[in-house]
N, C-alpha and C. Protein backbone atom coordinates (compact mmCIF):
# COMPACT_ATOMS: atom_id res chain seq x y z
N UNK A 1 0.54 4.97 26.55
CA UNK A 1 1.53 5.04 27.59
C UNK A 1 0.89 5.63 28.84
N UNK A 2 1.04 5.22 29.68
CA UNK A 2 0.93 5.59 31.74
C UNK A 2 1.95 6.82 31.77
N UNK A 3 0.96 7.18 33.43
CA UNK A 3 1.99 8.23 33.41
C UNK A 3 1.75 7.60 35.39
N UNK A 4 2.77 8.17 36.16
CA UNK A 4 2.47 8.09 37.42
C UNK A 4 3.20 9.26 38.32
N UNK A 5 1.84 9.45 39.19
CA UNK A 5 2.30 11.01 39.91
C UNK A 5 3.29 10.66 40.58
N UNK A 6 3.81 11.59 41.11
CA UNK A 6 5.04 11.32 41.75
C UNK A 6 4.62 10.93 43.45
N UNK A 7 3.59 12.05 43.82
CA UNK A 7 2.68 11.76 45.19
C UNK A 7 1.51 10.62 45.42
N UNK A 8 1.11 9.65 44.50
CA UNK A 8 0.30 9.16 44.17
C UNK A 8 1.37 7.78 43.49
N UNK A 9 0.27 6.59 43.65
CA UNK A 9 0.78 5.53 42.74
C UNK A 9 -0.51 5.06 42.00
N UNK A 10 -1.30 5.86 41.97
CA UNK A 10 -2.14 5.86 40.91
C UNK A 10 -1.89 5.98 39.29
N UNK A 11 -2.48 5.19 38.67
CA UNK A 11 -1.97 5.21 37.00
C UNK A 11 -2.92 6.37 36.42
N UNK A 12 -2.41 7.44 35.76
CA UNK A 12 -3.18 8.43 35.56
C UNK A 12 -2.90 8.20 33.48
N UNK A 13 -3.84 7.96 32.82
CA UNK A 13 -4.03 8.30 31.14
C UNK A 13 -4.89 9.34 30.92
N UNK A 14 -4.02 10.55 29.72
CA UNK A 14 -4.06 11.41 29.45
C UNK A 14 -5.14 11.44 28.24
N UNK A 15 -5.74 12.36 27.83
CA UNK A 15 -7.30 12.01 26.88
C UNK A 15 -6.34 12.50 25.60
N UNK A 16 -5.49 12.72 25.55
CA UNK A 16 -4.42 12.91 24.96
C UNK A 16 -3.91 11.31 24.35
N UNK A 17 -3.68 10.21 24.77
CA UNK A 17 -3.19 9.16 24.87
C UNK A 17 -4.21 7.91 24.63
N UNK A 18 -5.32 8.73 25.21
CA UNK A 18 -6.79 7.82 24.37
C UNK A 18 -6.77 8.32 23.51
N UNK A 19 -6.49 9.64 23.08
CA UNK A 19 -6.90 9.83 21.41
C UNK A 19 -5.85 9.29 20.52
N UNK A 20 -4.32 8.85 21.04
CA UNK A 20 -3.27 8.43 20.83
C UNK A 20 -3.89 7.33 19.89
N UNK A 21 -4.29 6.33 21.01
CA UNK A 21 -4.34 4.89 21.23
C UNK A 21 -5.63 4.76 19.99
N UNK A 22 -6.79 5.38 20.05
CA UNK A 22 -7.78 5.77 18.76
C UNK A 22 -7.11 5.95 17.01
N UNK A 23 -6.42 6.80 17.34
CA UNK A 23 -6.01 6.82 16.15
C UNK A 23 -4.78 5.84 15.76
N UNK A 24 -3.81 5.44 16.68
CA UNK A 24 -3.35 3.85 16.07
C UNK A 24 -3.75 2.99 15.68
N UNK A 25 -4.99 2.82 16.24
CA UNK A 25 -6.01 1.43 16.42
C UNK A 25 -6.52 1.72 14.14
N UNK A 26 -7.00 3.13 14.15
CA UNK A 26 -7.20 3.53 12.99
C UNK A 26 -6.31 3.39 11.87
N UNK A 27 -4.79 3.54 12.61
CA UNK A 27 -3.93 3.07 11.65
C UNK A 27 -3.76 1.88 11.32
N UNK A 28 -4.02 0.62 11.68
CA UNK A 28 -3.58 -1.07 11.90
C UNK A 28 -4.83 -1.20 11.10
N UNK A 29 -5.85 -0.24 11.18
CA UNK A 29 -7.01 -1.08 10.52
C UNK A 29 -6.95 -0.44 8.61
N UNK A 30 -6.10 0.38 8.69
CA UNK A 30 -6.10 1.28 7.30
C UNK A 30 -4.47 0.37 6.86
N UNK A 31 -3.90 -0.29 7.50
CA UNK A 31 -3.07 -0.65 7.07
C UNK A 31 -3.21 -2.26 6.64
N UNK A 32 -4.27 -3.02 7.30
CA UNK A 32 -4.97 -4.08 6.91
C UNK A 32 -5.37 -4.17 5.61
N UNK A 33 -6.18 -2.65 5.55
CA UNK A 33 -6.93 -2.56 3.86
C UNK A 33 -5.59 -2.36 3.38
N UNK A 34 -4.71 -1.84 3.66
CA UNK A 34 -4.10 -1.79 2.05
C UNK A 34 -3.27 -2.79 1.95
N UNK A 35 -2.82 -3.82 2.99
CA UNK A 35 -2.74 -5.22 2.46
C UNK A 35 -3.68 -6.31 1.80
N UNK A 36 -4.30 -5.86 2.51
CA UNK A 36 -5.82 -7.14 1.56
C UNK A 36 -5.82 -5.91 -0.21
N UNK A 37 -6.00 -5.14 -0.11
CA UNK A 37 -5.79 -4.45 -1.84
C UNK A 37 -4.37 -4.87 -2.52
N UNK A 38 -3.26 -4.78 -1.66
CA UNK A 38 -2.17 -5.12 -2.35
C UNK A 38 -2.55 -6.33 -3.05
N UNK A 39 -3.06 -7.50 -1.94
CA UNK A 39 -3.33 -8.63 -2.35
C UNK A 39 -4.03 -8.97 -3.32
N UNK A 40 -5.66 -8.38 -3.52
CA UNK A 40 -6.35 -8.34 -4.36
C UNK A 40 -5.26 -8.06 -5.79
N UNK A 41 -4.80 -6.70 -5.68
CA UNK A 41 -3.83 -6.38 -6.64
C UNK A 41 -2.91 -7.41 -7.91
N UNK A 42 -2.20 -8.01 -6.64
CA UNK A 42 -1.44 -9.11 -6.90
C UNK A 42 -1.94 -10.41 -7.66
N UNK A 43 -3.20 -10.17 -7.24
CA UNK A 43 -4.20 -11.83 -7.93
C UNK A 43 -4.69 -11.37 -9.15
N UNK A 44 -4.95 -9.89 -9.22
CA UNK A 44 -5.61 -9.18 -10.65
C UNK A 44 -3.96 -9.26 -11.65
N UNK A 45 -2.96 -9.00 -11.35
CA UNK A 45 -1.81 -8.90 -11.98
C UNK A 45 -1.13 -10.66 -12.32
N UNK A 46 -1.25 -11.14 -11.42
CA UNK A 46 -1.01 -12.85 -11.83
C UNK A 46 -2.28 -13.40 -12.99
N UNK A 47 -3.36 -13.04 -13.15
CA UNK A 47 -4.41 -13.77 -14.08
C UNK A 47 -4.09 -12.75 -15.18
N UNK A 48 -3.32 -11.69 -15.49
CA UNK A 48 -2.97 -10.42 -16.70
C UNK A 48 -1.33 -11.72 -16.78
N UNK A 49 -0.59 -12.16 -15.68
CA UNK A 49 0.64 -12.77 -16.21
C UNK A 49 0.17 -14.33 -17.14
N UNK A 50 -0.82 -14.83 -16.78
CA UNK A 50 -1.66 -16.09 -17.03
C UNK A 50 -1.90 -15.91 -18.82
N UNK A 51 -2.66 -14.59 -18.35
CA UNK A 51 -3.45 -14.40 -20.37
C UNK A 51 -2.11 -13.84 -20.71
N UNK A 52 -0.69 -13.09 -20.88
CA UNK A 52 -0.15 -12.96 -21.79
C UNK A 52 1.21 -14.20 -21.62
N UNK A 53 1.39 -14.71 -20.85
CA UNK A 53 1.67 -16.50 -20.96
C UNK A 53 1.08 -17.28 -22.10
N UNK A 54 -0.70 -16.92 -22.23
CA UNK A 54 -0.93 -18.11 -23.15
C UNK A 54 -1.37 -17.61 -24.13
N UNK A 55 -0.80 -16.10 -24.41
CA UNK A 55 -1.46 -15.10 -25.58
C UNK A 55 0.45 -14.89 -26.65
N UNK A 56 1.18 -15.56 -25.43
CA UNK A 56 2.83 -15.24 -26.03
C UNK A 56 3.52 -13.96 -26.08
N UNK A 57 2.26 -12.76 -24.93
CA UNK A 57 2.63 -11.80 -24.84
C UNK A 57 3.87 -11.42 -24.26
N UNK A 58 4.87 -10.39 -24.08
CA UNK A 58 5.76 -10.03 -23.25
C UNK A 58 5.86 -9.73 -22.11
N UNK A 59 6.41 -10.23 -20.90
CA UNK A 59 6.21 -9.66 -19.72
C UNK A 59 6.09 -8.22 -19.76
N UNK A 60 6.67 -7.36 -19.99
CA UNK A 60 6.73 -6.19 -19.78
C UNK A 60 6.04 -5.07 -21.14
N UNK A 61 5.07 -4.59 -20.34
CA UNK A 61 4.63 -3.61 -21.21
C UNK A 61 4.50 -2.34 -21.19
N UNK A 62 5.54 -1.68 -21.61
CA UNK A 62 6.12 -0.13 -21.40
C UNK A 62 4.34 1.03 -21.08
N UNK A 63 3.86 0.70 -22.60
CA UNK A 63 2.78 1.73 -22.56
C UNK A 63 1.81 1.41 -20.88
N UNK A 64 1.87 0.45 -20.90
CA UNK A 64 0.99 0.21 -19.64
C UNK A 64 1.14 0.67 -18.85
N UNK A 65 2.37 0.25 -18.23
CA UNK A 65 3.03 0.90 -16.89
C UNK A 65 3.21 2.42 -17.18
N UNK A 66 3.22 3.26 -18.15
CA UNK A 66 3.28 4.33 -18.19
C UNK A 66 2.04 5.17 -17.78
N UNK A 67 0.63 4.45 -17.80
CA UNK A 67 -0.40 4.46 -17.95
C UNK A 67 -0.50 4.33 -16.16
N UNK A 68 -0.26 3.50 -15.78
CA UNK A 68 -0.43 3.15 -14.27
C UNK A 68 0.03 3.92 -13.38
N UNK A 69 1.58 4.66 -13.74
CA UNK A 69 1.90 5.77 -13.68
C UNK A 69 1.49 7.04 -12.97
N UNK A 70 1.17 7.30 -14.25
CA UNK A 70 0.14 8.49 -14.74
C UNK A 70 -1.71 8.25 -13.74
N UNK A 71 -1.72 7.36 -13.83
CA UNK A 71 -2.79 7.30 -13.08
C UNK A 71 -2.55 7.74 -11.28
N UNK A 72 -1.91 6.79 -11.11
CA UNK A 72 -1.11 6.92 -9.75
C UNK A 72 -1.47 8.41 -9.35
N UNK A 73 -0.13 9.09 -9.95
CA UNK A 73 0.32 10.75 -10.02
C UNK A 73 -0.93 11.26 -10.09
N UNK A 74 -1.91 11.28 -10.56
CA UNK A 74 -3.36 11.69 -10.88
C UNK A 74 -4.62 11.48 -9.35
N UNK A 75 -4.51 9.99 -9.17
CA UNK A 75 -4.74 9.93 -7.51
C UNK A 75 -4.26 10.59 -6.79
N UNK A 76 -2.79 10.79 -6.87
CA UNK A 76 -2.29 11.12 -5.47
C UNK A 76 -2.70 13.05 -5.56
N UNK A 77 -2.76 13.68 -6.44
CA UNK A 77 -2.89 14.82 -6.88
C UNK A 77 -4.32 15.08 -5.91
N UNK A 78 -5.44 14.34 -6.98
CA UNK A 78 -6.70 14.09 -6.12
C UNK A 78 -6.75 14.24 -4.64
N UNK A 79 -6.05 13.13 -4.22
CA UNK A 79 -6.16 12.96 -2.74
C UNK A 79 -5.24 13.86 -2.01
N UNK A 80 -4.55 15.01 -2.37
CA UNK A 80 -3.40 15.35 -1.92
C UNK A 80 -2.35 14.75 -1.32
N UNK A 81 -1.98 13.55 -2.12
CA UNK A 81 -0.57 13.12 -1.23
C UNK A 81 0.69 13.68 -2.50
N UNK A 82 1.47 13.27 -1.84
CA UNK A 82 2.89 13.10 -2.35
C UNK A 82 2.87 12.70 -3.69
N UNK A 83 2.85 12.94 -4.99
CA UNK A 83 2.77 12.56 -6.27
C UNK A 83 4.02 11.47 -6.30
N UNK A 84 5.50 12.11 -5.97
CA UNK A 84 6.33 11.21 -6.02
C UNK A 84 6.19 10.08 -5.14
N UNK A 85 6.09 9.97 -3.74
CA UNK A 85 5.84 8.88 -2.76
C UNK A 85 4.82 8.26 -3.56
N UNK A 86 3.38 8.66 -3.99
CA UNK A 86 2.83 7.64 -4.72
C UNK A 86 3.38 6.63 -5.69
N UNK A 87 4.01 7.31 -6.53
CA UNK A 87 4.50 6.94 -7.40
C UNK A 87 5.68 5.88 -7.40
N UNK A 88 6.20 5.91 -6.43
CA UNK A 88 7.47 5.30 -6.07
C UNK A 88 7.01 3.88 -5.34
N UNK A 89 5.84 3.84 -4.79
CA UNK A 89 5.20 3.08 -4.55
C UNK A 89 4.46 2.02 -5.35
N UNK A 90 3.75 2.45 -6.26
CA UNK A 90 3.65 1.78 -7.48
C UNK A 90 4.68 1.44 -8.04
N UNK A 91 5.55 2.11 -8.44
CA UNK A 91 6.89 1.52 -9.31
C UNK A 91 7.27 0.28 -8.32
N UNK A 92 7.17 -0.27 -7.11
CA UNK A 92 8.14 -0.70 -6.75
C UNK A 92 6.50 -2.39 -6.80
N UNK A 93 5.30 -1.85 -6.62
CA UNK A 93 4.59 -3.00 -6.83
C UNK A 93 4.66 -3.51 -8.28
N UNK A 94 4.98 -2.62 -9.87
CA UNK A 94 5.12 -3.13 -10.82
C UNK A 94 6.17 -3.61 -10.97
N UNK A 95 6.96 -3.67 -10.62
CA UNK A 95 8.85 -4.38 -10.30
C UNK A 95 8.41 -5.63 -9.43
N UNK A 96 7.24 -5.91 -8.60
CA UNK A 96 7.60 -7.23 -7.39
C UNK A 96 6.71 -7.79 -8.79
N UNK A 97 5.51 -7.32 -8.93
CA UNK A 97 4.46 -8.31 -10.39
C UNK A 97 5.42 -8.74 -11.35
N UNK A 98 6.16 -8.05 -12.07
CA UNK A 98 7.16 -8.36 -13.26
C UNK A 98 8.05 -9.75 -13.02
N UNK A 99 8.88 -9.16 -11.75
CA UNK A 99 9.68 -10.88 -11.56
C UNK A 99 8.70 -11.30 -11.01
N UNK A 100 7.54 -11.66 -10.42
CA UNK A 100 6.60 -13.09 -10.65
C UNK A 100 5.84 -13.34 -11.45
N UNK A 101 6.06 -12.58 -12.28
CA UNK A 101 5.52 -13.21 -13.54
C UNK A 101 6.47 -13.94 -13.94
N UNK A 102 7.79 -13.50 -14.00
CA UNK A 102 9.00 -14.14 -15.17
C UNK A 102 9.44 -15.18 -14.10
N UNK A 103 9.31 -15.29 -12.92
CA UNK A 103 9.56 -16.73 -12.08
C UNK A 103 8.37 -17.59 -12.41
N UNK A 104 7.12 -17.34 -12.96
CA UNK A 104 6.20 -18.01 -13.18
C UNK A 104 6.78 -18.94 -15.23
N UNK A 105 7.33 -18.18 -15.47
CA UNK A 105 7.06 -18.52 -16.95
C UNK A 105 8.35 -20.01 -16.74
């Protein structure tokens, strides 16, 4: 964002507002990766819906997701975030994998 003096019609940016503009730029690019991982994600979880399709396995597998979980909560611990926000996050990517798997079958 500009700022303009009131005596002046000069456009004056604050190093404040470059560092703004730096660290957005940082955000769009950290938010890229974690769409291309979602994605990756998504293609590792469709070829797991593929083999228990032709293995007659069940969509849903309790111990697993408990496991994924637990892992999650364990990252986020690591990294210091939010255990629950992690977590809630995952729950909601093993809920979008589940119904495409079962729209796949």
């Amino acid at each position: 964002m500009t700022e303009h003096t009131p005596d002046t019609d000069s456009t004056v940016v604050s190093t404040d507002e470059m560092d703004l503009d730096e660290l957005r730029e940082e955000i769009r690019s950290i938010d890229r990766e974690i769409v291309e991982l979602i994605a990756q994600r998504t293609y590792v979880a469709d070829s797991i819906a593929r083999v228990k399709t032709e293995r007659g396995l069940a969509t849903t597998d309790e111990s697993q997701e408990e496991a994924v979980m637990a892992r999650a909560g364990e990252n986020a611990e690591r990294f210091d975030v939010d255990a629950n926000m992690v977590k809630a996050i995952f729950r909601l990517l093993i809920e979008l994998n589940k119904i495409e798997q079962r729209n796949e079958r």
